[in-house]
Protein backbone atom coordinates (compact mmCIF):
# COMPACT_ATOMS: atom_id res chain seq x y z
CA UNK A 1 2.79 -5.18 -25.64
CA UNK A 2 4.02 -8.35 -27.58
CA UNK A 3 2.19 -11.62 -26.25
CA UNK A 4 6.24 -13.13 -25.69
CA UNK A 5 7.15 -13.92 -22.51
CA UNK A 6 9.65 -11.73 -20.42
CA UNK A 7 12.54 -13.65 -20.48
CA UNK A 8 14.30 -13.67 -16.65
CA UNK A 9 17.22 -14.97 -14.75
CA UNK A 10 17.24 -14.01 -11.11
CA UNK A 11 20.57 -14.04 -8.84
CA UNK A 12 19.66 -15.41 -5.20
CA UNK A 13 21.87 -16.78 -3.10
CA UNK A 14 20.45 -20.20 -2.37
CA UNK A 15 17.27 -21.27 -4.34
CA UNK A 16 16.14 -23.98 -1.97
CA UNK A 17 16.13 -21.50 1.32
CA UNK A 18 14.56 -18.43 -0.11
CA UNK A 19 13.89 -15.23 2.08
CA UNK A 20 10.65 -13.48 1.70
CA UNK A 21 11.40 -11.12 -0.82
CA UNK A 22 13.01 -13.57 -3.25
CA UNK A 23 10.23 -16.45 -2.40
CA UNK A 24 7.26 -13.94 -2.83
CA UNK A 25 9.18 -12.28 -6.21
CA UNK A 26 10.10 -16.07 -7.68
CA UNK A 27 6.28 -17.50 -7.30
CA UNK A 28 4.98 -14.37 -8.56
CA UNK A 29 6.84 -14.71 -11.28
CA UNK A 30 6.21 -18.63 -11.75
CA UNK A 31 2.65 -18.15 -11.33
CA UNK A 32 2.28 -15.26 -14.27
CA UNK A 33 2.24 -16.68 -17.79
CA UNK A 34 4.03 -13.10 -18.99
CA UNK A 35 7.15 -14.08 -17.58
CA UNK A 36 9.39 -16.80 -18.16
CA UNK A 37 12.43 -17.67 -15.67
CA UNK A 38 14.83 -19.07 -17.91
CA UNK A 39 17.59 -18.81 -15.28
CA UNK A 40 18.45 -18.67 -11.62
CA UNK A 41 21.75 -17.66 -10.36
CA UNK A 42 23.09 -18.12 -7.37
CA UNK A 43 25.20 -15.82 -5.53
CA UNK A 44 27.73 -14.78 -2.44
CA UNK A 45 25.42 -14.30 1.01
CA UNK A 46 24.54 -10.18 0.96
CA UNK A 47 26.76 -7.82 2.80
CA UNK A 48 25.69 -7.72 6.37
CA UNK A 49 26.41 -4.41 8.71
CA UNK A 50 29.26 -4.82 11.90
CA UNK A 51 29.81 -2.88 14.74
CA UNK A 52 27.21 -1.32 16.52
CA UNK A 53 24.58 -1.24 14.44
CA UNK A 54 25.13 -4.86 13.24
CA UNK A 55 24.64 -5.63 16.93
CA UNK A 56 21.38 -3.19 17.07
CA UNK A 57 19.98 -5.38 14.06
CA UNK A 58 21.02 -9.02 15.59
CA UNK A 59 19.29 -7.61 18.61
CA UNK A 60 15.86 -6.43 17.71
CA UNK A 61 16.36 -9.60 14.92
CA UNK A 62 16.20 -12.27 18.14
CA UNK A 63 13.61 -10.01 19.88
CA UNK A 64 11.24 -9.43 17.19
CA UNK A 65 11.38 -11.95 14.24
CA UNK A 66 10.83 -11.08 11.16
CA UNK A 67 7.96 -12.85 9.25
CA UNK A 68 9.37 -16.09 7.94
CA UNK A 69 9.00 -16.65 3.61
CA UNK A 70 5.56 -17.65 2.55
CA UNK A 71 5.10 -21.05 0.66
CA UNK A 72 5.57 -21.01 -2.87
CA UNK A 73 3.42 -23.58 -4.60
CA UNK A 74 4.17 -21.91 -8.17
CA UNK A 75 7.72 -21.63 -7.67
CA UNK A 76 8.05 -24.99 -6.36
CA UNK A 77 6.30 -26.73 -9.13
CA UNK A 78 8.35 -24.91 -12.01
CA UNK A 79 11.84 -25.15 -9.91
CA UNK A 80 13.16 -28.46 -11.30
CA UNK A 81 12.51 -27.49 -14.97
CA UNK A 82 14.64 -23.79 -14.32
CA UNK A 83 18.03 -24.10 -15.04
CA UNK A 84 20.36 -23.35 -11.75
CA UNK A 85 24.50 -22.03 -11.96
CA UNK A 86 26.68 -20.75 -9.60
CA UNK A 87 27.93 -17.19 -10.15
CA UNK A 88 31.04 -18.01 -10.37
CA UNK A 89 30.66 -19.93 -13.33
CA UNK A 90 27.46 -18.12 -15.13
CA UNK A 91 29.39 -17.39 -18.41
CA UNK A 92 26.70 -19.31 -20.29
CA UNK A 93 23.45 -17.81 -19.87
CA UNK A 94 20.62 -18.23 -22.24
CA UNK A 95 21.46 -15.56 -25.29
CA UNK A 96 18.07 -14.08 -25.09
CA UNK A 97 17.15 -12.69 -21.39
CA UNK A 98 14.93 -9.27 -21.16
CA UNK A 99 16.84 -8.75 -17.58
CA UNK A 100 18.95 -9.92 -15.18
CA UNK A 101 16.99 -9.59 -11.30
CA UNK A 102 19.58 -9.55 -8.66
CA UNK A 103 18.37 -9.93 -4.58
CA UNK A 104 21.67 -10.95 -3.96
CA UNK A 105 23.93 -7.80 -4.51
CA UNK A 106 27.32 -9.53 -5.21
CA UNK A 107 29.83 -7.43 -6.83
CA UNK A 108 30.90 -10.08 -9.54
CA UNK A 109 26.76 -9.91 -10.66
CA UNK A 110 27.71 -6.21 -12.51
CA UNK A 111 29.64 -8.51 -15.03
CA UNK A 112 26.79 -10.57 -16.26
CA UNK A 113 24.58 -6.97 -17.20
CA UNK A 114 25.29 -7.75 -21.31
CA UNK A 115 23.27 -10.50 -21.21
CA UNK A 116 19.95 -9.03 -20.62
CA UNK A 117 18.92 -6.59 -23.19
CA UNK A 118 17.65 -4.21 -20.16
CA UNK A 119 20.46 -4.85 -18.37
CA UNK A 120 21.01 -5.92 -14.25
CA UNK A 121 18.07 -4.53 -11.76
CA UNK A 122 18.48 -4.22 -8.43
CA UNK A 123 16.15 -2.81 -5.49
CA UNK A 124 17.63 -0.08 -2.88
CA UNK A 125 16.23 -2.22 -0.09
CA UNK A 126 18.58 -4.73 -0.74
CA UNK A 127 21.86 -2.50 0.22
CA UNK A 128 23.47 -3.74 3.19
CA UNK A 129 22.25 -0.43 5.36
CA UNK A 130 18.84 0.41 3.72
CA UNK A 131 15.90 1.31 6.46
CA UNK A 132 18.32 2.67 9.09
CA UNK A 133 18.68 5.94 8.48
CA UNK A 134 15.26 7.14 8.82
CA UNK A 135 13.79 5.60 11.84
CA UNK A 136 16.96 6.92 13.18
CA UNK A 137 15.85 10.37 12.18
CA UNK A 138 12.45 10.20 12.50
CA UNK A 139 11.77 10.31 8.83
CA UNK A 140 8.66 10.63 7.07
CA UNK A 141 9.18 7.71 4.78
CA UNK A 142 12.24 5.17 3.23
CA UNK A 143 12.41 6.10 -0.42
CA UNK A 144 13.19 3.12 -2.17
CA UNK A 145 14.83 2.54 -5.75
CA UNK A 146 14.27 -0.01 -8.30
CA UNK A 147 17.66 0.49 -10.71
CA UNK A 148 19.45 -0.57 -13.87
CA UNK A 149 22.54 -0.91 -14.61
CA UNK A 150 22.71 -0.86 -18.45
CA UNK A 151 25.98 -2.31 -18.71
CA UNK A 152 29.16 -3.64 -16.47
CA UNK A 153 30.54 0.44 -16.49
CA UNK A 154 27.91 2.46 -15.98
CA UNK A 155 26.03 4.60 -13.19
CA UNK A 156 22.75 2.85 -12.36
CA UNK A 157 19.20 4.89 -14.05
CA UNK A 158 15.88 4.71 -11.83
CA UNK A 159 13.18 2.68 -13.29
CA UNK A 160 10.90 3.64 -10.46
CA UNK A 161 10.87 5.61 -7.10
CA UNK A 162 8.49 4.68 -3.97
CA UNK A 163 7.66 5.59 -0.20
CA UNK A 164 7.21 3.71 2.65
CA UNK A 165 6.05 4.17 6.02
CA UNK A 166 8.70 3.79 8.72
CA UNK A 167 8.85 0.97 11.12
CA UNK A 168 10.11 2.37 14.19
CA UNK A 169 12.97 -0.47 14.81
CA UNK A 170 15.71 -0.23 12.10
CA UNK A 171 15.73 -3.92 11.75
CA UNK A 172 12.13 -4.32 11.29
CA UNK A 173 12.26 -0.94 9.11
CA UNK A 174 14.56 -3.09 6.94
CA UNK A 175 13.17 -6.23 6.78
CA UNK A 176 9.81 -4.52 5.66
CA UNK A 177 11.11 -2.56 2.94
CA UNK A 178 12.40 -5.99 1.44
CA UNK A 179 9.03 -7.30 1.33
CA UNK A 180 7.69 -4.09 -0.09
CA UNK A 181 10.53 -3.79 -2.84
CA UNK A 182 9.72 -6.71 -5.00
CA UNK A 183 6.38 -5.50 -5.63
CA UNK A 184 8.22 -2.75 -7.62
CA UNK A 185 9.99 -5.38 -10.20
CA UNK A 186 6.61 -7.34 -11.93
CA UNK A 187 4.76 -3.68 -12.86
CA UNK A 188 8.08 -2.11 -14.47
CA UNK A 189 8.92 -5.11 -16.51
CA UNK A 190 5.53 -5.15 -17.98
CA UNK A 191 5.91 -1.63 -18.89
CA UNK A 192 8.92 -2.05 -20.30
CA UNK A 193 7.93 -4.93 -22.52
CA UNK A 194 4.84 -2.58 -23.28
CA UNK A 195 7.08 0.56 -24.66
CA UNK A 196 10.13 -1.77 -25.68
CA UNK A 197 12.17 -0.06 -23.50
CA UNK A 198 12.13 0.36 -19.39
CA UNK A 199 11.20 3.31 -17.92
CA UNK A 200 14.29 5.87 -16.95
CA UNK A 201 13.62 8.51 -13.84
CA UNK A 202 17.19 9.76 -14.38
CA UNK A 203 20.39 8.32 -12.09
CA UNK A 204 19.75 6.23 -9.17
CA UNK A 205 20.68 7.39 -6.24
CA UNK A 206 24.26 5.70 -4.92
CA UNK A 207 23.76 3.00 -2.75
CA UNK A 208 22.98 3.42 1.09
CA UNK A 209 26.19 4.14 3.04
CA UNK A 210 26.91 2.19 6.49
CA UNK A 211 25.72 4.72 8.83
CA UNK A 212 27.86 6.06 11.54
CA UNK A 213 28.04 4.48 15.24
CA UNK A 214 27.50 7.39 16.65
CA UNK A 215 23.64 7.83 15.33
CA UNK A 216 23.42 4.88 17.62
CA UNK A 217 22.12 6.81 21.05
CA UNK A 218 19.97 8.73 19.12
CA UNK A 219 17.87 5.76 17.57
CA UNK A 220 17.65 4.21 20.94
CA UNK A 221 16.22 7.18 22.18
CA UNK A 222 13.51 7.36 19.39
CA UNK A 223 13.01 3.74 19.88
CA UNK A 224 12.64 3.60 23.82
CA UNK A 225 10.44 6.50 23.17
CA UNK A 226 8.21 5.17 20.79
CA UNK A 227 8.02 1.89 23.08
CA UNK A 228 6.67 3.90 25.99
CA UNK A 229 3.93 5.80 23.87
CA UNK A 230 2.68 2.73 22.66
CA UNK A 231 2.42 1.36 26.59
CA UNK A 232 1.09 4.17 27.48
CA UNK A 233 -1.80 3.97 24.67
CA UNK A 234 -2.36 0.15 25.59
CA UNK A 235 -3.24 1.60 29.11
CA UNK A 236 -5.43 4.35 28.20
CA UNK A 237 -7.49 2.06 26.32
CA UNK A 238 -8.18 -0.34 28.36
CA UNK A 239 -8.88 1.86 31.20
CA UNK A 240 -11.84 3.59 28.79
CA UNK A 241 -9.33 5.97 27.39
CA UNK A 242 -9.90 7.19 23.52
CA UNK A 243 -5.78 7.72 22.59
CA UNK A 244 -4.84 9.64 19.20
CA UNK A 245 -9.21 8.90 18.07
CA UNK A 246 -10.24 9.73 14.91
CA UNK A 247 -13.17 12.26 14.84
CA UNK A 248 -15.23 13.88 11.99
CA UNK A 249 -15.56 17.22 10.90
CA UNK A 250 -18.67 18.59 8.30
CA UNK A 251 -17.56 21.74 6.28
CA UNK A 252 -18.36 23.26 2.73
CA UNK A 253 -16.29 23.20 0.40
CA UNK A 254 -15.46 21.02 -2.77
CA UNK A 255 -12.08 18.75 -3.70
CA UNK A 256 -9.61 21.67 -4.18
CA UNK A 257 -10.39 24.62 -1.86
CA UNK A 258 -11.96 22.71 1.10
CA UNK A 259 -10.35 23.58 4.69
CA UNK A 260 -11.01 20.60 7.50
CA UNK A 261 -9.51 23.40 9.90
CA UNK A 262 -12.76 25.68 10.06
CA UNK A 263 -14.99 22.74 9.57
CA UNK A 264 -17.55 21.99 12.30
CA UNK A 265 -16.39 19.35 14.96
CA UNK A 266 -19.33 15.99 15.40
CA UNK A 267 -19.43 15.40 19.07
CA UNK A 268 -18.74 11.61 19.95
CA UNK A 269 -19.65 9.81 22.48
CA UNK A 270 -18.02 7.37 24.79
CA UNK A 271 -14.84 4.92 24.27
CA UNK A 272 -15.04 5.31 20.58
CA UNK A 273 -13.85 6.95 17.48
CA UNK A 274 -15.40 7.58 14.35
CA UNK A 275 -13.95 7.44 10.75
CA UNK A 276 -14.49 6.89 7.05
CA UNK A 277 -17.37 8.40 6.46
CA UNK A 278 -19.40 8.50 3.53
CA UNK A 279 -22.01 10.82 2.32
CA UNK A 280 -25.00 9.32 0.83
CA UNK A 281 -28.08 10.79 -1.05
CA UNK A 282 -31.74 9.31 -0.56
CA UNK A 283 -35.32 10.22 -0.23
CA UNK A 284 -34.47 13.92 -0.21
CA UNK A 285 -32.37 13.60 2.75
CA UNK A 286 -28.16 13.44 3.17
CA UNK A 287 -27.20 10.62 5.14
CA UNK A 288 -23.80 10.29 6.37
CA UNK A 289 -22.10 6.89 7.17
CA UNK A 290 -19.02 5.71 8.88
CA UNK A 291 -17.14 3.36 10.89
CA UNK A 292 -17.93 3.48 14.76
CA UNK A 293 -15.07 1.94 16.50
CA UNK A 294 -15.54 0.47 20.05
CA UNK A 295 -11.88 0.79 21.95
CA UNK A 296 -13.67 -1.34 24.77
CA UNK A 297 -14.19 -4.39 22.22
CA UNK A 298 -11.45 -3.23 19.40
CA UNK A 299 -14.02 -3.93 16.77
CA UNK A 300 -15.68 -1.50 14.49
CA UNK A 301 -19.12 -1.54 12.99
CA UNK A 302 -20.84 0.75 10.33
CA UNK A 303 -23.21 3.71 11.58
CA UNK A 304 -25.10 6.26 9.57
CA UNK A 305 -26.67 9.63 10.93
CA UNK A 306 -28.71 12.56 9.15
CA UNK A 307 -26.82 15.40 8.29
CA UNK A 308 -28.65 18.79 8.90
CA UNK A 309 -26.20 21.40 7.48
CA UNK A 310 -23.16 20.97 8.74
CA UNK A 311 -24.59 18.99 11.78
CA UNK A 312 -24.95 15.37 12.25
CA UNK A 313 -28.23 13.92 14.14
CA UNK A 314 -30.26 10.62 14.91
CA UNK A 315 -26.92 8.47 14.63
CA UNK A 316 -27.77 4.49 14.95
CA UNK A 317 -26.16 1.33 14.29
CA UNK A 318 -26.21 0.48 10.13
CA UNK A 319 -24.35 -2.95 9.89
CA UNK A 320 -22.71 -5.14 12.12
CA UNK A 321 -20.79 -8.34 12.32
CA UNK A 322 -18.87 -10.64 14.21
CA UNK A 323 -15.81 -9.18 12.49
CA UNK A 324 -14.42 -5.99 11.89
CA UNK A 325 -16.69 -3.47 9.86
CA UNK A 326 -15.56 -0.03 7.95
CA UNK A 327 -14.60 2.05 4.68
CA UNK A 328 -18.60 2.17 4.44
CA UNK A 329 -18.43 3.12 0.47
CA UNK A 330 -22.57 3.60 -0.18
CA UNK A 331 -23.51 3.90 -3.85
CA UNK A 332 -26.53 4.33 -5.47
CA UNK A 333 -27.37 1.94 -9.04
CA UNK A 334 -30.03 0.21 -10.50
CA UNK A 335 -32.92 1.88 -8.42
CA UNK A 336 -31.21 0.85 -5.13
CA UNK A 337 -28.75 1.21 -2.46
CA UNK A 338 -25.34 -0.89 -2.42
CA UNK A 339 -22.41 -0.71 0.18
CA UNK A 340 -19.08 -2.21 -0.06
CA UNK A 341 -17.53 -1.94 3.31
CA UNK A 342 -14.15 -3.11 3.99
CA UNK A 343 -14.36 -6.38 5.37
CA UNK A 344 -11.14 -7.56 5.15
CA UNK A 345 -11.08 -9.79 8.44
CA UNK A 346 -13.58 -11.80 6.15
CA UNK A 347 -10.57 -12.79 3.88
CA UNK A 348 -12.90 -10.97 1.15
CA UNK A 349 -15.07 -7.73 -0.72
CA UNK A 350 -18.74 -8.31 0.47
CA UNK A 351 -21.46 -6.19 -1.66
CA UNK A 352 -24.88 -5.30 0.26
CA UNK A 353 -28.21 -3.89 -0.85
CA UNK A 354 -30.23 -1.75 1.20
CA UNK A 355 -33.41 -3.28 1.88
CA UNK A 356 -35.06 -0.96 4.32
CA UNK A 357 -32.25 2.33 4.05
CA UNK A 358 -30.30 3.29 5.80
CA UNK A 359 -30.41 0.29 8.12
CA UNK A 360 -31.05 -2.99 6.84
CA UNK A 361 -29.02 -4.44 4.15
CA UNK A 362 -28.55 -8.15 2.43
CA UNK A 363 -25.91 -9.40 1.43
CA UNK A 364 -26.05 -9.73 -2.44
CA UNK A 365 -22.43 -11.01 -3.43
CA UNK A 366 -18.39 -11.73 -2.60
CA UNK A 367 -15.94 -11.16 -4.31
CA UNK A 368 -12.00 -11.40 -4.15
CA UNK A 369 -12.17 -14.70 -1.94
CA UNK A 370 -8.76 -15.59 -0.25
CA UNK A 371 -8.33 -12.20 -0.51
CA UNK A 372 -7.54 -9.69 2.02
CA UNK A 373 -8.81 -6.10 0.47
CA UNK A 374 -9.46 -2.58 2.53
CA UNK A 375 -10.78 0.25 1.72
CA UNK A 376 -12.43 -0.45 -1.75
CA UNK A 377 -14.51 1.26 -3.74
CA UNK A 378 -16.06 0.97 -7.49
CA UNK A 379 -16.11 3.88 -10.33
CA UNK A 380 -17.81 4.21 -13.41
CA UNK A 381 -15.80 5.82 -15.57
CA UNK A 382 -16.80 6.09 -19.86
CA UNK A 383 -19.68 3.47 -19.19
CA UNK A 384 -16.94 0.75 -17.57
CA UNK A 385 -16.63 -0.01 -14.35
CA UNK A 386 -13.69 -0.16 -12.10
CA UNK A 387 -12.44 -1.56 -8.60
CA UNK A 388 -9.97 -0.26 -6.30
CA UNK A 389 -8.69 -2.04 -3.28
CA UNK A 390 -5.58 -1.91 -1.30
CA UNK A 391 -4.34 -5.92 -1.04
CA UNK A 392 -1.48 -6.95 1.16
CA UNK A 393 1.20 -9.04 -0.26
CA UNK A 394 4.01 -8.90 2.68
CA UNK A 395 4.23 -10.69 6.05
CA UNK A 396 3.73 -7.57 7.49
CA UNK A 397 -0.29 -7.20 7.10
CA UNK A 398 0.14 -3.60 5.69
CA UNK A 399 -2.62 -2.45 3.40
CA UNK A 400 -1.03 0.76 2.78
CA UNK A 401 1.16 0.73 0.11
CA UNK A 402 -0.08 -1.27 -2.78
CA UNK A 403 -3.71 0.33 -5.03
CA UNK A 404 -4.68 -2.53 -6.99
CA UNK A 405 -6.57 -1.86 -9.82
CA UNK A 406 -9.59 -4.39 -12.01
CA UNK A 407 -12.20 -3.96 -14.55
CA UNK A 408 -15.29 -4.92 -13.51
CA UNK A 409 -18.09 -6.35 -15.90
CA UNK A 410 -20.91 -4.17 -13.64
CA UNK A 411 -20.93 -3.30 -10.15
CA UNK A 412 -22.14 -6.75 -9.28
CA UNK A 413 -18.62 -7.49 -9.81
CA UNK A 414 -19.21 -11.45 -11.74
CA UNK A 415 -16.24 -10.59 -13.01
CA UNK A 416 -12.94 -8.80 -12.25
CA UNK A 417 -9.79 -8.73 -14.26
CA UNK A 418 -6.62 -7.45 -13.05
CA UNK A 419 -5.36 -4.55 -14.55
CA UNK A 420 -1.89 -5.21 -16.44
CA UNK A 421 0.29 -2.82 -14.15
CA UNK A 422 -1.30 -4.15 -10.45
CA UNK A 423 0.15 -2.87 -8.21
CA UNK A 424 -0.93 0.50 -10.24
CA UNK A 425 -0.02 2.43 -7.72
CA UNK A 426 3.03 1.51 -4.82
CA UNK A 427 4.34 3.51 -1.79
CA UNK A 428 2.42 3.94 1.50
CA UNK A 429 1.79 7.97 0.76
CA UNK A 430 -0.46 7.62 -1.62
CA UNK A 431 -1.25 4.37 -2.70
CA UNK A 432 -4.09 4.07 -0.14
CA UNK A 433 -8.05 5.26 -0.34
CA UNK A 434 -9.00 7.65 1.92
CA UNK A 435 -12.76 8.08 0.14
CA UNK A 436 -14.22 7.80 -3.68
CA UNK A 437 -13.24 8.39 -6.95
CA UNK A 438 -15.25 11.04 -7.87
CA UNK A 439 -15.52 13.52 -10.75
CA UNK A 440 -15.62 17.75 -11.03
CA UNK A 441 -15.67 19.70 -13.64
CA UNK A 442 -15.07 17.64 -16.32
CA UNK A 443 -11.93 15.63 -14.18
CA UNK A 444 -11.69 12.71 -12.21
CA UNK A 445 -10.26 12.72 -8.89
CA UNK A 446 -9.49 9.79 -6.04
CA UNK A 447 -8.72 10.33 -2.12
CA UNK A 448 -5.78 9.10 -0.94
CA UNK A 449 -4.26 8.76 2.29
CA UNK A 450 -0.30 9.70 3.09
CA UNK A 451 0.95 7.57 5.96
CA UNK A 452 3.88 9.26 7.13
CA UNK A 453 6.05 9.29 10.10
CA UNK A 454 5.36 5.66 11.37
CA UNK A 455 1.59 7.38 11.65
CA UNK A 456 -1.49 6.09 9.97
CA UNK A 457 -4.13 8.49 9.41
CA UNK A 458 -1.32 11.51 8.71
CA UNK A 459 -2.40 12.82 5.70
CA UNK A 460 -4.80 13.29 2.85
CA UNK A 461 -4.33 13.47 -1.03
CA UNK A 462 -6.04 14.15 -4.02
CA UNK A 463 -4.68 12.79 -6.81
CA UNK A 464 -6.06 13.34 -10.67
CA UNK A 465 -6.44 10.34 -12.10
CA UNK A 466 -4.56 11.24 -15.78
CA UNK A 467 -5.32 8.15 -17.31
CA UNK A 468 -7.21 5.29 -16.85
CA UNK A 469 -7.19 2.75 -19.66
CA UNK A 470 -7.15 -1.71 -20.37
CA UNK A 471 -3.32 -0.89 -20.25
CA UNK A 472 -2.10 2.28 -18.49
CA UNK A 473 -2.92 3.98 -15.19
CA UNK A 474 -1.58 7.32 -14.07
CA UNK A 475 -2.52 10.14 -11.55
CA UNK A 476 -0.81 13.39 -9.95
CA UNK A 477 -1.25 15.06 -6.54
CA UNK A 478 -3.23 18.12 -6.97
CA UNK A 479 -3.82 18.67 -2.75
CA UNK A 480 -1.60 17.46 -0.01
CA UNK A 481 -3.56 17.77 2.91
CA UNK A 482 -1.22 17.50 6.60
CA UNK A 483 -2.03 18.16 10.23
CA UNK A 484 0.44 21.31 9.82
CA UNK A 485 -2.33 23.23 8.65
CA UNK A 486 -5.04 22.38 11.15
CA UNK A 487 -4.54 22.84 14.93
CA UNK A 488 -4.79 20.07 17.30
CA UNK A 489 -5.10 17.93 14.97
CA UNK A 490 -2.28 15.31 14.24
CA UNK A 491 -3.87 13.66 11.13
CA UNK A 492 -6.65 13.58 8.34
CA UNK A 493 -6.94 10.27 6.21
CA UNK A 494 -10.41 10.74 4.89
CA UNK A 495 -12.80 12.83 2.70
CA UNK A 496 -15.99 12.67 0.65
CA UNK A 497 -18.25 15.78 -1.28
CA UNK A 498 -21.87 16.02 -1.99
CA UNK A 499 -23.12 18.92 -2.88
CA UNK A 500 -21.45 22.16 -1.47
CA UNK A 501 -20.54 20.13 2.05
CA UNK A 502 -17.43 17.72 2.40
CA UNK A 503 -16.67 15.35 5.46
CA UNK A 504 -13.48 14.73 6.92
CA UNK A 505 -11.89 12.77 9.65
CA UNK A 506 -9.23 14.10 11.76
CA UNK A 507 -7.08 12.47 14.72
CA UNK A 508 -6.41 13.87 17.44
CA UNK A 509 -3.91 13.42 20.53
């Protein structure tokens, strides 16, 4: 890639009041030295929906708030020095722009695509009815599009397809896939400065039509219904109830033919569920760990048990905290025993060494400070070592649809630098851990969860990882795990191998 800047102007509609999307895209931007924004545009207010639906959306707008735009310290410092024009008058714009950004979506914007050498992008999230249609339906996920438009006359191209998870209110749906959508922009542009030209998925889908009034009734019902289940949940739990737990299931079987549905079932006891578990190897003995979630006090902690075939015995207590403990990733290095639990409540990555396993541990190191990461784990892959965490960037607090990616100087983690494409992966069905990357036969594999149908903990995934270089990162789905295939079950977000057994958790109603 060359070492010039990406040269941006980006159309909003008023750069001193910026919603989310545009303030989190803008001091991204301002705060990378690979781009430059040499313009900012600003536009007509975006189309907003009437009739019934518009009054569904002002409704559950005034009920439920969305999350108000973050500060922008980056953005703020740089804004004075940016040059600023109306739309109706941007006839002049610098001669040498990579792209034109638009958030804005007015019409008279197509006009200005000749003078960005990779033309006008726009995100699908920012048409006037994206993120009704599917909690109206009861979809699995909002598909949303980051597209070009090459020049003033031509069909849009896809530069890059993802999922999300559906809010069940269509005005929450909506505002959440705007927060989700910019993360799409930073990645492609790099790529496209990388192989001189962005990437083309064929034609964009046409934008999102106004849906019709009469879909009305049937979102309400969906949305009235969802409403109750979640009272009714509320009130389970606090009366000692376990609703939808997670449980864990021991089986054999290895990454492609294993089968969670004739695995053996781990009795559980009490107000609890149990989930993430990890399989660890030590003093001749299999050790299994995993969070241990306490409904009564909504707080998890780590717990580890001895696994006697497919059994699990002598559980007890491994780690706990004043906050939030899971993802219990154990790995063995250097003569010892580390775990990297999720610890996100923390605000960071915490590494521990065993120093009486499997039940006393010191905490060695932190890492990713200010950060809020879940569900990481480190590889070594070729003699270097990587991280993988799931980081939320949205107002949301949604871990599940970004995989960030660093290289890591050890698994002491002094140092970690963020891999060029971060977000490498985006879209909530795949982009988030559900267990280790781990090689077979000569490939390397990682776990991934699919959070579908407004339900975490749906589905599982096990993606390939194709390639994993300084500069590139790509992987392909080679098992699709659902509840479908395993009865009474309603999801399974979680695996791990060792040796001829595999561990899974499953959720149940």
């Amino acid at each position: 890639m060359s070492a010039e800047r990406i040269r941006l102007g980006v159309i909003v509609e008023d750069a001193a009041a910026l919603p989310p999307d545009a303030a989190r895209l803008l001091d991204h931007l301002a705060g990378d030295a690979r781009f430059r924004i040499a313009v900012v545009i600003e536009g007509a207010a975006p189309p907003t929906l009437g009739g019934a639906w518009g009054a569904v959306l002002a409704a559950e707008t005034r009920a439920l708030p969305p999350p108000p735009a973050p500060p922008t310290p980056a953005w703020t410092a740089l804004r004075a020095d940016v040059p600023h024009q109306p739309l109706s008058a941007a006839a002049d714009l610098p001669a040498d722009l990579d792209a034109l950004i638009d958030l804005v979506q007015d019409p008279g914007a197509r006009r200005l695509t000749p003078h960005a050498r990779w033309g006008l992008w726009q995100v699908s999230a920012r048409d006037a009815a994206a993120g009704l249609a599917a909690p109206r339906d009861g979809a699995a996920a909002t598909t949303v599009v980051l597209r070009r438009y090459a020049d003033a006359t031509a069909a849009p191209r896809a530069v890059l397809r993802a999922d999300y998870d559906v809010k069940f209110m269509a005005a929450r749906n909506a505002a959440f896939l705007r927060e989700k959508a910019w993360q799409m922009i930073p990645p492609s542009l790099i790529r496209a400065a990388r192989d001189g030209a962005p990437p083309d998925l064929g034609p964009a889908e046409p934008q999102t039509p106004p849906p019709s009034a009469a879909g009305v009734p049937r979102y309400a019902g969906r949305a009235a219904a969802e409403v109750a289940r979640r009272a009714r949940h509320r009130r389970a739990a606090g009366r000692g109830g376990r609703p939808w737990p997670f449980t864990l299931r021991i089986g054999r079987g290895g990454p492609t033919d294993f089968d969670v549905a004739s695995a053996d079932a781990v009795p559980i006891p009490g107000n609890r569920y149990w989930a993430d578990p990890f399989f660890a190897a030590e003093g001749g003995r299999t050790w299994l760990f995993f969070e241990d979630y306490d409904y009564g006090t909504r707080r998890g902690h780590i717990s580890v048990g001895r696994v006697e075939g497919t059994s699990l015995r002598d559980v007890v207590p491994a780690m706990e905290a004043a906050h939030h403990l899971s993802y219990p990733f154990v790995f063995a290095h250097g003569g010892d025993m580390w775990m990297l639990p999720e610890t996100h409540e923390a605000g960071r990555l915490e590494l521990w060494r065993a120093t009486d396993f499997p039940t006393r541990w010191t905490l060695e190191r932190t890492a990713l400070d200010g950060v809020s990461p879940v569900d990481s784990v480190l590889a070594e892959v070729e003699g270097q070592w990587w991280l993988f965490a799931n980081i939320c960037r949205d107002g949301f607090g949604e871990h599940c649809s970004e995989l960030h990616l660093f290289r890591a100087d050890g698994p002491q983690m002094t140092r970690l630098d963020p891999h060029p494409l971060n977000p490498v992966v985006l879209g909530s069905r795949q982009a988030r851990g559900g267990g280790r990357v781990f090689r077979r036969d000569g490939r390397l594999f990682r776990a991934a969860q699919d959070t579908a149908y407004g339900r975490y903990g749906y589905g599982l995934k096990i993606m390939e990882i194709e390639r994993l270089t300084a500069d590139d990162y790509a992987e392909r789905c080679v098992r699709h795990v659902t509840p479908d295939a395993i009865p009474g079950v309603i999801g399974c977000h979680h695996v791990d191998f060792i040796d001829d057994l595999f561990v899974a958790d499953v959720r149940t109603r």
